[in-house]
Structure formats: C-alpha cells, structure tokens
C-alpha atoms as a PDB file:
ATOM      1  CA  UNK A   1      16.939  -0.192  18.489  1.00  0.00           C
ATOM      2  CA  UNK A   2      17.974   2.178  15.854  1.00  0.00           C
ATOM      3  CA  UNK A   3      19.862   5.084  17.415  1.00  0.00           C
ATOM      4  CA  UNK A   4      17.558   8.114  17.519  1.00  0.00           C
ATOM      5  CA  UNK A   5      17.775  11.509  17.063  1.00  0.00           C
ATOM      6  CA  UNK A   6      15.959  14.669  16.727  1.00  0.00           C
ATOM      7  CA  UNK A   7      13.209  14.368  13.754  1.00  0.00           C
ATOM      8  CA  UNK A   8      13.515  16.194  10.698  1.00  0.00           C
ATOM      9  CA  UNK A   9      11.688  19.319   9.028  1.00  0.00           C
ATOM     10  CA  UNK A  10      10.716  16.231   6.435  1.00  0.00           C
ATOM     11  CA  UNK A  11       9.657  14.141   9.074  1.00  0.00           C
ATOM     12  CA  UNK A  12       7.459  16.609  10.474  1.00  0.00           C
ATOM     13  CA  UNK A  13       5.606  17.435   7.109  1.00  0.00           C
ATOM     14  CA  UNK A  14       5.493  13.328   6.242  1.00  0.00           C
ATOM     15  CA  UNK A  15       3.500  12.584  10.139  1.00  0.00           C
ATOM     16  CA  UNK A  16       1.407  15.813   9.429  1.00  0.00           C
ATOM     17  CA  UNK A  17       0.264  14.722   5.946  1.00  0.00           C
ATOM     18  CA  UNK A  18      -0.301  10.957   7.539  1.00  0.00           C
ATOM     19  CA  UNK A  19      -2.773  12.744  10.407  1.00  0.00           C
ATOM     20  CA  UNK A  20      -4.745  14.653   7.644  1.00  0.00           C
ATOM     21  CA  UNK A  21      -5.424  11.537   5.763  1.00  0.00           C
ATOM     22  CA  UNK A  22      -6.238   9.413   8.737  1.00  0.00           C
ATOM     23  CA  UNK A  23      -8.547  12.043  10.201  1.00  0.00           C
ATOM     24  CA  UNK A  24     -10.634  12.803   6.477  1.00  0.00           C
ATOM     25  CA  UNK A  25     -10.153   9.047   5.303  1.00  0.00           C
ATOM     26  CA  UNK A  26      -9.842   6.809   7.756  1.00  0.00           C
ATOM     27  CA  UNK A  27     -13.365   6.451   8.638  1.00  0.00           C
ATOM     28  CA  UNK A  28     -14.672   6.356   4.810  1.00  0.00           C
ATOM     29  CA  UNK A  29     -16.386   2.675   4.292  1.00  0.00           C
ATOM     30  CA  UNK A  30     -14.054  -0.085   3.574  1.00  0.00           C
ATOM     31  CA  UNK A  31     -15.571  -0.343  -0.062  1.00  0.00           C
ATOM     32  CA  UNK A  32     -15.011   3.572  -0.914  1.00  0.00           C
ATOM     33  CA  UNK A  33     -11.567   3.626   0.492  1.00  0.00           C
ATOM     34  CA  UNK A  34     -10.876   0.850  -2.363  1.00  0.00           C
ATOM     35  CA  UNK A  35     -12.421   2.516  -4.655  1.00  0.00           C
ATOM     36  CA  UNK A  36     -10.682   6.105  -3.775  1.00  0.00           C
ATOM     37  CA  UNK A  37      -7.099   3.995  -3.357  1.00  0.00           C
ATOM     38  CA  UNK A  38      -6.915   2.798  -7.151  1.00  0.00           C
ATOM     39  CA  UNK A  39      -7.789   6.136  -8.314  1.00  0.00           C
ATOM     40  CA  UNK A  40      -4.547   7.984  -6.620  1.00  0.00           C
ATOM     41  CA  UNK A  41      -2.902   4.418  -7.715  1.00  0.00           C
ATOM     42  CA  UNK A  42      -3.721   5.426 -11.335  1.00  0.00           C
ATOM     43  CA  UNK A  43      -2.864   8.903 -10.864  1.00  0.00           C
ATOM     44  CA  UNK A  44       0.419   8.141  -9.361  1.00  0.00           C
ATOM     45  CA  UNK A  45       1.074   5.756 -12.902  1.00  0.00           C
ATOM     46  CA  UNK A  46       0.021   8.511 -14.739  1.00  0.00           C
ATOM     47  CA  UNK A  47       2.440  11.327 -13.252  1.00  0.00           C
ATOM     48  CA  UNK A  48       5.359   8.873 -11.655  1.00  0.00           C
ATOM     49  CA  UNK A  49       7.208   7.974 -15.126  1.00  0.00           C
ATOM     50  CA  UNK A  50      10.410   6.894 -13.150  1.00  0.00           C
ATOM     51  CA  UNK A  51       8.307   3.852 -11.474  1.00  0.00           C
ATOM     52  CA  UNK A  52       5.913   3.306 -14.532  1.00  0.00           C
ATOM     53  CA  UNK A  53       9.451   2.606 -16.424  1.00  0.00           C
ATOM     54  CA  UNK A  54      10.733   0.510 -13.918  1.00  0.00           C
ATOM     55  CA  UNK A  55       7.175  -1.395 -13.975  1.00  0.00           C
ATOM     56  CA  UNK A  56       7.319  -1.818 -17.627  1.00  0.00           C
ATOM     57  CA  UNK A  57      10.614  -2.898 -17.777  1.00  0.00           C
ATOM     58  CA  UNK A  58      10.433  -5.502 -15.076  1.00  0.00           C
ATOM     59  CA  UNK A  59       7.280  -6.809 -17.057  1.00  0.00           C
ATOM     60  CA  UNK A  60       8.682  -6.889 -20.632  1.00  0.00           C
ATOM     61  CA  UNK A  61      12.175  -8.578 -19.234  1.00  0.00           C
ATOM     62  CA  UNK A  62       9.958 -11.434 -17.073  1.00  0.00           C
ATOM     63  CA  UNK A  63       9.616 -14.414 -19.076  1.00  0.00           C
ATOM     64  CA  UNK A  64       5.731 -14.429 -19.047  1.00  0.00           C
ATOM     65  CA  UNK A  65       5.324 -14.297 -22.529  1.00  0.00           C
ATOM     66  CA  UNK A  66       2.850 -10.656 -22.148  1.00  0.00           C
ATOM     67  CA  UNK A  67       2.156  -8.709 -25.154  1.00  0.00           C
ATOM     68  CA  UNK A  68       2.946  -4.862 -24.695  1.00  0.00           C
ATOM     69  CA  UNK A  69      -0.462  -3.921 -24.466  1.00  0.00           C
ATOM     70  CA  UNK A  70      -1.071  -6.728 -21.707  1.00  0.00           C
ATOM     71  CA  UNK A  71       2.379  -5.368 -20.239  1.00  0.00           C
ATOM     72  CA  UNK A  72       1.045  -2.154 -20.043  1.00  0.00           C
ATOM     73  CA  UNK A  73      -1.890  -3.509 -18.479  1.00  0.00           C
ATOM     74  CA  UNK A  74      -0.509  -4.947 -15.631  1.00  0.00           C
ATOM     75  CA  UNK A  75       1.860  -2.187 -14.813  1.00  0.00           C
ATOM     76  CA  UNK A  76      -1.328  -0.277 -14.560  1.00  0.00           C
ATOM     77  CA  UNK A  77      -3.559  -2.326 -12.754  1.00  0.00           C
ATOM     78  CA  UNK A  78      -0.190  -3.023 -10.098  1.00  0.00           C
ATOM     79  CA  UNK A  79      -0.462   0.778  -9.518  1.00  0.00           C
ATOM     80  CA  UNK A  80      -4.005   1.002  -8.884  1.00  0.00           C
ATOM     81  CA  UNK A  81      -3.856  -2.549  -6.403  1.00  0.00           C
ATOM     82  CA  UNK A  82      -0.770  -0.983  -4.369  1.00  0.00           C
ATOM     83  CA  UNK A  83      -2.456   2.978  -4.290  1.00  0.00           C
ATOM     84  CA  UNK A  84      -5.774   0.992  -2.820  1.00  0.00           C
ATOM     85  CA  UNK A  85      -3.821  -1.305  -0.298  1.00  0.00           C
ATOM     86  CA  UNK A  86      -1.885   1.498   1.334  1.00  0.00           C
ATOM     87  CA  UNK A  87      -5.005   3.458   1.374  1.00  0.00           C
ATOM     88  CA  UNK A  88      -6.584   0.675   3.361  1.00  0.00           C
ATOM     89  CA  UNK A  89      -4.372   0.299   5.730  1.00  0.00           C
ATOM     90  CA  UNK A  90      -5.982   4.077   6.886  1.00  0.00           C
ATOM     91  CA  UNK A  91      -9.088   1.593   7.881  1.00  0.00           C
ATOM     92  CA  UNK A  92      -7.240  -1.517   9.141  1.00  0.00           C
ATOM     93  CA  UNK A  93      -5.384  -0.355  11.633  1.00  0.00           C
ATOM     94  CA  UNK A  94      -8.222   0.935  13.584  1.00  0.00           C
ATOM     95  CA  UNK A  95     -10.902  -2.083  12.269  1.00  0.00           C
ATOM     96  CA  UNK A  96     -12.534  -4.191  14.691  1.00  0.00           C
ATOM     97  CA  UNK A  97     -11.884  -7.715  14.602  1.00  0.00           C
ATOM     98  CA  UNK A  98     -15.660  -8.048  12.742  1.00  0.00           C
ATOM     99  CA  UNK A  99     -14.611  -6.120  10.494  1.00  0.00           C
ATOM    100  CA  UNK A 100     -11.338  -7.593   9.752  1.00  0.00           C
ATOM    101  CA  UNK A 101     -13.182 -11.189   9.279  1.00  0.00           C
ATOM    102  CA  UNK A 102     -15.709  -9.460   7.108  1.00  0.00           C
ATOM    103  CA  UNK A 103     -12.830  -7.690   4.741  1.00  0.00           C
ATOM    104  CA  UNK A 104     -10.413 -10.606   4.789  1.00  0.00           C
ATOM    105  CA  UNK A 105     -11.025 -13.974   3.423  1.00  0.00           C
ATOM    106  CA  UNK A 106      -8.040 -16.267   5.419  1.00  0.00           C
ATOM    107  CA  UNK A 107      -7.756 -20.207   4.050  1.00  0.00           C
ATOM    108  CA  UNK A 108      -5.348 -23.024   5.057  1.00  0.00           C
ATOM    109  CA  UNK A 109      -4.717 -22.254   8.752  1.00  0.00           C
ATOM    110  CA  UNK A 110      -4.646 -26.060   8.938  1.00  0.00           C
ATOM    111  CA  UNK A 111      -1.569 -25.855   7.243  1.00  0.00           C
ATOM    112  CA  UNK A 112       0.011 -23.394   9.980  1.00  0.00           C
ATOM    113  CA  UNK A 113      -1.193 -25.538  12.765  1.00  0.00           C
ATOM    114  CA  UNK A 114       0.848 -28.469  10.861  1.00  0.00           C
ATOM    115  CA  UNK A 115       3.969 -26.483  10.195  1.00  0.00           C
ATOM    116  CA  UNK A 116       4.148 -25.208  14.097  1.00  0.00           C
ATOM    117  CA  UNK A 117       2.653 -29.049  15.405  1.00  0.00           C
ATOM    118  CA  UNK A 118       6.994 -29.921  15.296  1.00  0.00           C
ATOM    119  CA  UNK A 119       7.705 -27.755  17.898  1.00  0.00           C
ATOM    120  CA  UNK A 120      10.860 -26.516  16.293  1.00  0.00           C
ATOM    121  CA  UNK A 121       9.293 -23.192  14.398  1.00  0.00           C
ATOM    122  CA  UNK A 122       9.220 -22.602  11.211  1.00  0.00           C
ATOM    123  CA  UNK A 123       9.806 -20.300   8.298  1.00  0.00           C
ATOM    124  CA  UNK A 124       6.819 -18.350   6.682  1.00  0.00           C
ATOM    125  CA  UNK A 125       7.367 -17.537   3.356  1.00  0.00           C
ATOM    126  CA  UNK A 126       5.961 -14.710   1.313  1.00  0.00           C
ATOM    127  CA  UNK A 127       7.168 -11.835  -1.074  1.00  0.00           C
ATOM    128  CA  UNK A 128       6.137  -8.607  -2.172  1.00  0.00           C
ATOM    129  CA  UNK A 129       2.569  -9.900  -3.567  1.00  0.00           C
ATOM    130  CA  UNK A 130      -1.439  -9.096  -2.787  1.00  0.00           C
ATOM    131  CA  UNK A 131      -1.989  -7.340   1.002  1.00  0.00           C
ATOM    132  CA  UNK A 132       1.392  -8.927   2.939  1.00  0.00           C
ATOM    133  CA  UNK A 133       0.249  -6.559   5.992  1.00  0.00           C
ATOM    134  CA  UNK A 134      -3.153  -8.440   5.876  1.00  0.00           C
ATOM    135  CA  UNK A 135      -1.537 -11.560   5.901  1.00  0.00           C
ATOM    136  CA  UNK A 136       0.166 -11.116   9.546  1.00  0.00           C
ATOM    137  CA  UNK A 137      -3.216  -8.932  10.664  1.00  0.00           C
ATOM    138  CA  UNK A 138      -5.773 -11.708  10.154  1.00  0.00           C
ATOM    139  CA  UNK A 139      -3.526 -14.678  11.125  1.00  0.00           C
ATOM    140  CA  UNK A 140      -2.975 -13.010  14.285  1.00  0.00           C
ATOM    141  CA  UNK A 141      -6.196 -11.960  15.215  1.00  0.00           C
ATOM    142  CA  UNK A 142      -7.111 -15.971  14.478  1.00  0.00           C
ATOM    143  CA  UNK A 143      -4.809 -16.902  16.953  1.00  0.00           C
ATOM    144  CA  UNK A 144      -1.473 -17.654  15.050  1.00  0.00           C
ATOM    145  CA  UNK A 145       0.947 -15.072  15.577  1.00  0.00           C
ATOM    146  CA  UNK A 146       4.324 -14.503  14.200  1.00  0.00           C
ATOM    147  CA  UNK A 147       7.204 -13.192  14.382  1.00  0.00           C
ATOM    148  CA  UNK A 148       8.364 -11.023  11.122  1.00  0.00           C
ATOM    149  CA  UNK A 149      11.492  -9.318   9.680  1.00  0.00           C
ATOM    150  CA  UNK A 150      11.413  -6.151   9.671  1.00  0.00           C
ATOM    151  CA  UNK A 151      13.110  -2.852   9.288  1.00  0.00           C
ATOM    152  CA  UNK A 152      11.964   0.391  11.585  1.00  0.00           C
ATOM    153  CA  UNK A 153      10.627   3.359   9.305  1.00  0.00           C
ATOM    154  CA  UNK A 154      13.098   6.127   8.276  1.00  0.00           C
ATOM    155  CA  UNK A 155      10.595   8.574   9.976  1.00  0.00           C
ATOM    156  CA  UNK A 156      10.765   7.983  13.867  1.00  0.00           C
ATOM    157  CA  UNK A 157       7.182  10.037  14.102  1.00  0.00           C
ATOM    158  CA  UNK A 158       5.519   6.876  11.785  1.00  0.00           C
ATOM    159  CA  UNK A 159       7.381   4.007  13.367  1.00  0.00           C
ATOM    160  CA  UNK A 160       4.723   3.930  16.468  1.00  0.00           C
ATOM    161  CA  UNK A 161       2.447   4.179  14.346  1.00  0.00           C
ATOM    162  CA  UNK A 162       3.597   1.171  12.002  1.00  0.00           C
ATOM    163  CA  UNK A 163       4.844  -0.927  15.013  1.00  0.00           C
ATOM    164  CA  UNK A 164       1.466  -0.421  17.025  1.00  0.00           C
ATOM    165  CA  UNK A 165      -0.156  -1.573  13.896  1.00  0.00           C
ATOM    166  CA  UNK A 166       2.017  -4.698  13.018  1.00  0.00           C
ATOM    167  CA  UNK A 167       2.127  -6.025  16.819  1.00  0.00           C
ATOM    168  CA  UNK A 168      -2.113  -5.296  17.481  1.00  0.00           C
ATOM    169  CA  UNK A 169      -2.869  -8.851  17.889  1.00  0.00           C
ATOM    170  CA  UNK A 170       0.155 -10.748  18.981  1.00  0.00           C
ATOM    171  CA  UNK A 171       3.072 -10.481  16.500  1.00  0.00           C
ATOM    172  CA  UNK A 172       6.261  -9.558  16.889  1.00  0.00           C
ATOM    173  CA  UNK A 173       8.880  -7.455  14.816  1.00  0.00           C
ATOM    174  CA  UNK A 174      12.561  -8.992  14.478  1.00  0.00           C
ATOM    175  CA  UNK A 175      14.678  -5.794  13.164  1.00  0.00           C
ATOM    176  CA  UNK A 176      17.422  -6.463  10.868  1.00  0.00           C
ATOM    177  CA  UNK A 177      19.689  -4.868  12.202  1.00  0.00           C
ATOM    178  CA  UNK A 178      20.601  -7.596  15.172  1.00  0.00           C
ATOM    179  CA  UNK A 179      17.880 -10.409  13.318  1.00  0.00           C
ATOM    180  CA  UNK A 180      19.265 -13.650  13.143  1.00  0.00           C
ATOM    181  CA  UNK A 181      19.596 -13.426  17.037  1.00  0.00           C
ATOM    182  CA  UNK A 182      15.531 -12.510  17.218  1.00  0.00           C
ATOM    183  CA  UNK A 183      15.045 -15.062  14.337  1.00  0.00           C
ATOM    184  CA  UNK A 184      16.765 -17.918  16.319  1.00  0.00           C
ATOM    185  CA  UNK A 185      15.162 -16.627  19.770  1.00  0.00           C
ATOM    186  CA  UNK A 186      11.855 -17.337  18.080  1.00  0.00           C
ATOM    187  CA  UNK A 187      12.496 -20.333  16.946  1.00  0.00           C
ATOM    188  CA  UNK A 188      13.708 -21.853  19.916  1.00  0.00           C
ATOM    189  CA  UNK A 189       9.905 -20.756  21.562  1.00  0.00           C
ATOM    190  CA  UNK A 190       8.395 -22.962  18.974  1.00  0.00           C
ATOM    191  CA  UNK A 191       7.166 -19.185  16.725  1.00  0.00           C
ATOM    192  CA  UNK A 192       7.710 -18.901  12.848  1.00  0.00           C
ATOM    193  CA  UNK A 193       9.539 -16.466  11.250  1.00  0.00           C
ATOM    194  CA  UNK A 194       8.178 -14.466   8.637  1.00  0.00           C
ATOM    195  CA  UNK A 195      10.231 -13.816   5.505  1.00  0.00           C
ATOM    196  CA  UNK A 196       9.475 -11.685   2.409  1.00  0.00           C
ATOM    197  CA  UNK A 197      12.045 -12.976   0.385  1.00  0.00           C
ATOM    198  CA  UNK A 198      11.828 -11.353  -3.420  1.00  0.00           C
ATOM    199  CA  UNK A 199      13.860  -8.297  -3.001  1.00  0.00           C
ATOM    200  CA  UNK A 200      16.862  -7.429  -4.399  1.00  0.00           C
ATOM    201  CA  UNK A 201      20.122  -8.352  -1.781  1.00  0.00           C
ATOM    202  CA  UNK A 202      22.275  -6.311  -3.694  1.00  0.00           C
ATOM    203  CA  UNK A 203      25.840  -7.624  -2.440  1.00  0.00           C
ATOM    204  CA  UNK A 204      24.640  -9.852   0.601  1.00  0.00           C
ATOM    205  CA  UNK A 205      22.453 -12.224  -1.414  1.00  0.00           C
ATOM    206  CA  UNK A 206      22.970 -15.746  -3.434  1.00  0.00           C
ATOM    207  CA  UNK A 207      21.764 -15.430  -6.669  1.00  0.00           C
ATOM    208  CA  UNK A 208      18.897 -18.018  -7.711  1.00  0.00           C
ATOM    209  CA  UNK A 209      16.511 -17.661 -10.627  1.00  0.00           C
ATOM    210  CA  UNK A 210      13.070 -16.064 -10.774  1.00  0.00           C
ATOM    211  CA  UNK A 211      11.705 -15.510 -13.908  1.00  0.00           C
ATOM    212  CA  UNK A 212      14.035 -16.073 -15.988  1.00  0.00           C
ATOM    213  CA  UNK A 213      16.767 -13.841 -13.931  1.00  0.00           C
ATOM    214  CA  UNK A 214      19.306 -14.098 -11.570  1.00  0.00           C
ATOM    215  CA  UNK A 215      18.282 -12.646  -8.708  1.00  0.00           C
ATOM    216  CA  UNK A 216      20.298 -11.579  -5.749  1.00  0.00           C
ATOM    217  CA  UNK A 217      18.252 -13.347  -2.565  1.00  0.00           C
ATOM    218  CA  UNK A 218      18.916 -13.182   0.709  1.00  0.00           C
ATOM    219  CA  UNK A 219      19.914 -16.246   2.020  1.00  0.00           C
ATOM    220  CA  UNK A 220      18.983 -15.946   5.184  1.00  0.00           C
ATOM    221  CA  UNK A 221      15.700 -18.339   5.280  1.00  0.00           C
ATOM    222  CA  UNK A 222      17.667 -20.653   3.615  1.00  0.00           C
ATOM    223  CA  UNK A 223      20.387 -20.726   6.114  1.00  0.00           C
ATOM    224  CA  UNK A 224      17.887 -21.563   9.266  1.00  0.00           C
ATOM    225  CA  UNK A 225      15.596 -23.613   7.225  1.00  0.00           C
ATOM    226  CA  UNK A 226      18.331 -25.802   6.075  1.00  0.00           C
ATOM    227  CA  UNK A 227      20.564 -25.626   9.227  1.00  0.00           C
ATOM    228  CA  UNK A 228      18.061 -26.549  11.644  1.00  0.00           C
ATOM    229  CA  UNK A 229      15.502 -28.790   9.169  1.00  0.00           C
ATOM    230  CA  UNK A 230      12.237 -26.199   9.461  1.00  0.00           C
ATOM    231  CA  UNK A 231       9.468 -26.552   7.841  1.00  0.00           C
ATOM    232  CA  UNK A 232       8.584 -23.810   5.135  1.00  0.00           C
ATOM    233  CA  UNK A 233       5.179 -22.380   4.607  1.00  0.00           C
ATOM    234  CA  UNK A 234       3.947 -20.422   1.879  1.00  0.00           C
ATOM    235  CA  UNK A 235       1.041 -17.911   2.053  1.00  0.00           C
ATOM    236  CA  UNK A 236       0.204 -15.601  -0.452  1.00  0.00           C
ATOM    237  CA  UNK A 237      -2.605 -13.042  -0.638  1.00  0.00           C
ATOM    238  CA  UNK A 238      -4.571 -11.271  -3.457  1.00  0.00           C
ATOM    239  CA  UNK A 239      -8.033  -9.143  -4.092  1.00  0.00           C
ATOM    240  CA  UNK A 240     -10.677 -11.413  -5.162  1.00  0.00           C
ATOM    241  CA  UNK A 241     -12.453  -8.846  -6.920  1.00  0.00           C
ATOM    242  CA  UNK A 242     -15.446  -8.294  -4.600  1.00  0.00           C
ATOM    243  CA  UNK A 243     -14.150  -6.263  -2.501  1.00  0.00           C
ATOM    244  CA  UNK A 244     -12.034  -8.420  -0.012  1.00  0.00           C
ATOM    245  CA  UNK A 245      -8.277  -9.569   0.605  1.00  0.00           C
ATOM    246  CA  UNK A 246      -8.015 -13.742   0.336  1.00  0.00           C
ATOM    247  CA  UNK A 247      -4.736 -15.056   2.476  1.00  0.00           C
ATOM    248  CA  UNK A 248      -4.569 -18.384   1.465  1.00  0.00           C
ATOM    249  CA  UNK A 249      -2.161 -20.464   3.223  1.00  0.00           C
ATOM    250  CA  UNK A 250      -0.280 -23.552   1.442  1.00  0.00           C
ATOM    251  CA  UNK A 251       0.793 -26.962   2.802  1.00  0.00           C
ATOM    252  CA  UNK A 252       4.245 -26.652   4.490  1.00  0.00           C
ATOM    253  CA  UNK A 253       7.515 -28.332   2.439  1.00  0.00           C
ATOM    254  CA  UNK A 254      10.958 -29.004   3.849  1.00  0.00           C
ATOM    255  CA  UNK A 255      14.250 -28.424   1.449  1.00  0.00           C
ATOM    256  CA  UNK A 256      16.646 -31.639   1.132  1.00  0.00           C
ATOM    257  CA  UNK A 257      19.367 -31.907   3.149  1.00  0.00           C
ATOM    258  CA  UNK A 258      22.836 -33.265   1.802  1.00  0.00           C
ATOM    259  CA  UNK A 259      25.351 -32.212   4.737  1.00  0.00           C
ATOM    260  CA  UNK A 260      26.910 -29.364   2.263  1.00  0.00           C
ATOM    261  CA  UNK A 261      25.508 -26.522   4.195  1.00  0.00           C
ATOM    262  CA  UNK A 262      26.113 -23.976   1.353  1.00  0.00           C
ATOM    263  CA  UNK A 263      24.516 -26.312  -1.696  1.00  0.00           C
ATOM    264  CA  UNK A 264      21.373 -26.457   1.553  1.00  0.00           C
ATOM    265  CA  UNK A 265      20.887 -22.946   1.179  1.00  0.00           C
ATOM    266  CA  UNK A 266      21.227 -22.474  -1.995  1.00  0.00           C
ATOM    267  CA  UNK A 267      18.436 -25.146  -2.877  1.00  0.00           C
ATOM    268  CA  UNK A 268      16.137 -23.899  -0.345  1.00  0.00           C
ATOM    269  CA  UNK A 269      16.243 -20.553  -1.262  1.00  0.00           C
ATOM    270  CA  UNK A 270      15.715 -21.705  -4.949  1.00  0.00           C
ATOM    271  CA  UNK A 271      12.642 -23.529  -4.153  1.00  0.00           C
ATOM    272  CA  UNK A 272      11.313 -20.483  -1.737  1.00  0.00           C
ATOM    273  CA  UNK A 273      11.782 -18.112  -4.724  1.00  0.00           C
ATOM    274  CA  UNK A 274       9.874 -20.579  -6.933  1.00  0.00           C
ATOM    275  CA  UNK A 275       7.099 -21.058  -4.916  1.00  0.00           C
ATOM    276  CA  UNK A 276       6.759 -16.690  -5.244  1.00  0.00           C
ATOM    277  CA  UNK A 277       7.679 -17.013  -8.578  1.00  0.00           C
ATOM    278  CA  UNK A 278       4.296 -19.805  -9.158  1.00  0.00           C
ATOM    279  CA  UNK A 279       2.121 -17.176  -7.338  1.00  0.00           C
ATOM    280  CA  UNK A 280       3.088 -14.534  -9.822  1.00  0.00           C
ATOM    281  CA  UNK A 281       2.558 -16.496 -12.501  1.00  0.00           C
ATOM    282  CA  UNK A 282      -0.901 -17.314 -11.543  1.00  0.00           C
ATOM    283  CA  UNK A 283      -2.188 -13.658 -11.633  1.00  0.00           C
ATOM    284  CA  UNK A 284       1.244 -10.815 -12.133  1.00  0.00           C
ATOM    285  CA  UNK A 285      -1.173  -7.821 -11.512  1.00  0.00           C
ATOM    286  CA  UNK A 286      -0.367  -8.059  -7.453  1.00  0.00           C
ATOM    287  CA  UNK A 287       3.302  -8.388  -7.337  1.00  0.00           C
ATOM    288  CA  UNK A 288       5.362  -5.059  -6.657  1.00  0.00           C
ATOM    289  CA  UNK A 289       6.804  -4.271 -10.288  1.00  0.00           C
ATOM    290  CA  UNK A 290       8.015  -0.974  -9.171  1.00  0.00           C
ATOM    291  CA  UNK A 291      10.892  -2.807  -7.472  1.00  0.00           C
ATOM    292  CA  UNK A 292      14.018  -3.452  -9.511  1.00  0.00           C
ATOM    293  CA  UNK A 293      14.467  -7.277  -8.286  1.00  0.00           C
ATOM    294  CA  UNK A 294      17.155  -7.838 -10.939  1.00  0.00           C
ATOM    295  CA  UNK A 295      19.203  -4.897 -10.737  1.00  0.00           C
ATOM    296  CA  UNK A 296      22.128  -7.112  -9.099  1.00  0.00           C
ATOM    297  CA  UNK A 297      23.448  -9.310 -11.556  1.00  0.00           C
ATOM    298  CA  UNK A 298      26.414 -12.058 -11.396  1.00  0.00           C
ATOM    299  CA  UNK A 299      29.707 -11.569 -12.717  1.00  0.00           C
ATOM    300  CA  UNK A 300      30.922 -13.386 -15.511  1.00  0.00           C
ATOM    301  CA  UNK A 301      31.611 -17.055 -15.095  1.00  0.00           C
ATOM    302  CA  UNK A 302      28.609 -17.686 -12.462  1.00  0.00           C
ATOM    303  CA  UNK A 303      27.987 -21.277 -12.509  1.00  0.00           C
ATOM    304  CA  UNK A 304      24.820 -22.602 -13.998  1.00  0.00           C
ATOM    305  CA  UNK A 305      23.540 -24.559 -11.686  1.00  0.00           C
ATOM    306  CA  UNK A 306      20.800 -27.526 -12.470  1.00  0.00           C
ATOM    307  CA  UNK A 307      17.538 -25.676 -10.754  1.00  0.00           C
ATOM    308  CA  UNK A 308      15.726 -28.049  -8.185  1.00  0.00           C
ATOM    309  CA  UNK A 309      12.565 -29.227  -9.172  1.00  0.00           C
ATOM    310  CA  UNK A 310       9.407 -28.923  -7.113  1.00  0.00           C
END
C-alpha cells in the first residue's frame, strides 16, 4: 500500500464535489445519465482547448487517412463518449446485477473459459477504448473474475470508493507499485491478468508501432506472456448506439517463442498493440485521444525492425 498521509484541502473539495453528484445524479435513469454525460463531454471540448489540441493532434498524426472535418469529428464525439462513461459510472457502481445485464451487452465468454481451461492464467488484453470499467464489471458478475493492474487514486478519500467499485463482484486490484509479484501470484492460482497496454511508458517501455508511431509500451505483458507461454485474450468494448455498452471478447492467441527472451517480448507486445491498434481502426471515436501515446519517441539510430504479422 501506498504510504498515507493526511488528505489535502484539494482532496477534500474533489470527495465533496463526487458526493454532490452521486447524491443529485446517481439515481437519474441509465438512459438520461447518457444523455446528460455527452453534453458535459461536449462542453468540456468546447472550453478544454489544451485536450481538444492534444485530441486533434493525435488524430491528424494517426495514419487513418481522416479528413480534418472527420478529424474534428471524432475528437468531438471521443469527448462526448468519455463525459457519458464517467458519468455512468455514478449508476454502475450502485446497479443491480439486472440492471447491469440489461445495460451491458457481454459476447465471447467462451473464449475466456478457453484461455483459463490451461490452468496456467493468462493475460487479458485491452487499452484505453469503449467502457474498460464495464469490461471487468460484467465479466465478473458472470462469473469470470480477474485480476487487473492498477494504480490507487491520488485522492485517498476516492480510492474506497474506486476499489469498492472495481472488486464488487470478485476481482482483484494488482498495484504497480510491487505488481509483477501480484501478477505472478495470480497466475500461479490459474487467474488472468488484466493489462491496458496503449499508454505511453515514457522511459520504462519498448517501443513498437501503433499507427504509424513508435510508441513507448510497457513490456510487461510481454515479458510473462512470453516467459511463461500464456495465452493472450483480447476484449474490447464500445456503445452500440442504443443505449448499451457491448464487451465482446476475442479468441485467445499465443506469441512465438524463439528462446531469445528479449526478441519474445518484443514480438508479443507488437502483436498486443496491434490487436488495439485493429479495434481502433474499426470505429476511432472510443479510443482516449486526449492521451499523448507518442510523446516518447526513439533516439536516432532505433532499429527498424520487420513488424510480425498477425
């Protein structure tokens, strides 16, 4: 645990503002707290320029071949998705389970049951895309928990609050601080490990390509996935425009092994970031633009390696 102290005057305001808006939203219908969520998400594009930049630049430097009307598009419907899915999660954390199955639409736990049927664990793989909170909620509550990488809240007020929320139906938080020891605990009971893995490392990662970028990764994933042969399972989420959150799960893949434990983990973190990379392709309105994923570039003379091919 992170060593704790005394919270601040900040702190104080931030878990004040969070009980106002639980008490007057939280019990709005699931429907009008969508509805209410894209509106602040367009207000914050509208008066957050330093994010609506970042957005926009993200966008324009992604090779996806948008227009700059259909970049400014998506940098405004990614506002609205991400002001109505941390509105929701004013209703989800106190929904029954009904409710939960009636909001979220979850497909291909077949392809969890495979990925955990060898006994070993397993890596989960997602990124920064759809409703990633709704993804560990409903597979939970269905009876396939996980165990997820984590970091505890800079407010120690809202980290009960978060934790309660995360662990409601069986999951477990690994911090970072201290995670490859919870990752490889987990394992060992047979759990997956859930990784979001399209952020920028900064200094710790490997860089791989995603979009036409290096990107610093962490390699982390890689490492166990590799080291100890796991299988790898993708789920992504989105909106599917009527009102609910599909989690779609896809069929587990294992990265080649060679014996060259560093050309492993490079390869499987390649492939992890391509299969995130796919999903954004399919529909870039629900990944997090506001996130500067290539700000950490390579120095000169980085190799370019071949890019696996899956």
């Amino acid at each position: 645990m992170a060593e704790t102290s005394s919270p601040s005057f900040r702190h104080r305001a931030e878990f004040a503002a969070f009980k106002v808006a639980d008490a007057l939203l939280g019990h709005l219908p699931w429907g009008t707290l969508q509805v209410l969520g894209r509106g602040i998400g367009a207000a914050f594009h509208t008066v957050d320029a330093r994010h609506r930049r970042v957005a926009r630049e993200n966008l324009r430097a992604a090779d996806l071949g948008l227009s700059e009307k259909e970049v400014r598009a998506v940098a405004r419907a990614c506002f609205r998705h991400y002001g109505a899915m941390f509105i929701g999660l004013l209703k989800l954390r106190r929904a029954t389970p009904e409710q939960l199955r009636a909001w979220i639409k979850v497909e291909g736990l077949e392809h969890f049951d495979a990925a955990a049927a060898e006994g070993k664990g397993f890596i989960q793989l997602t990124g920064h895309y759809g409703h990633w909170e709704a993804v560990a909620l409903i597979q939970s509550l269905e009876g396939r928990p996980l165990a997820a990488i984590g970091r505890e809240l800079d407010n120690p007020l809202l980290e009960p609050v978060s934790a309660a929320f995360r662990t409601r139906f069986g999951n477990t938080v690994i911090l970072k601080d201290g995670g490859a020891r919870g990752t490889l605990q987990a394992l060992r009971h047979g759990r997956g490990v859930g990784f979001l893995l399209d952020q920028d490392a900064l200094g710790a990662g490997i860089f791989v390509r995603c979009l036409g970028h290096w990107a610093s990764t962490f390699p982390t994933a890689g490492a166990f996935a590799t080291r100890y042969d796991l299988p790898i399972l993708p789920v992504f989420s989105w909106p599917d425009g009527e009102g609910r959150i599909v989690v779609r799960f896809e069929a587990p893949f294992k990265a080649p092994l060679t014996g060259d434990a560093e050309r492993d983990t490079w390869v499987a973190t390649q492939a992890m970031t391509q299969r995130i990379e796919a999903q954004v392709r399919k529909d870039p309105r629900w990944w997090f633009w506001m996130h500067r994923r290539f700000k950490t570039q390579p120095g000169p003379g980085h190799p370019d390696l071949p890019l696996p091919q899956w």
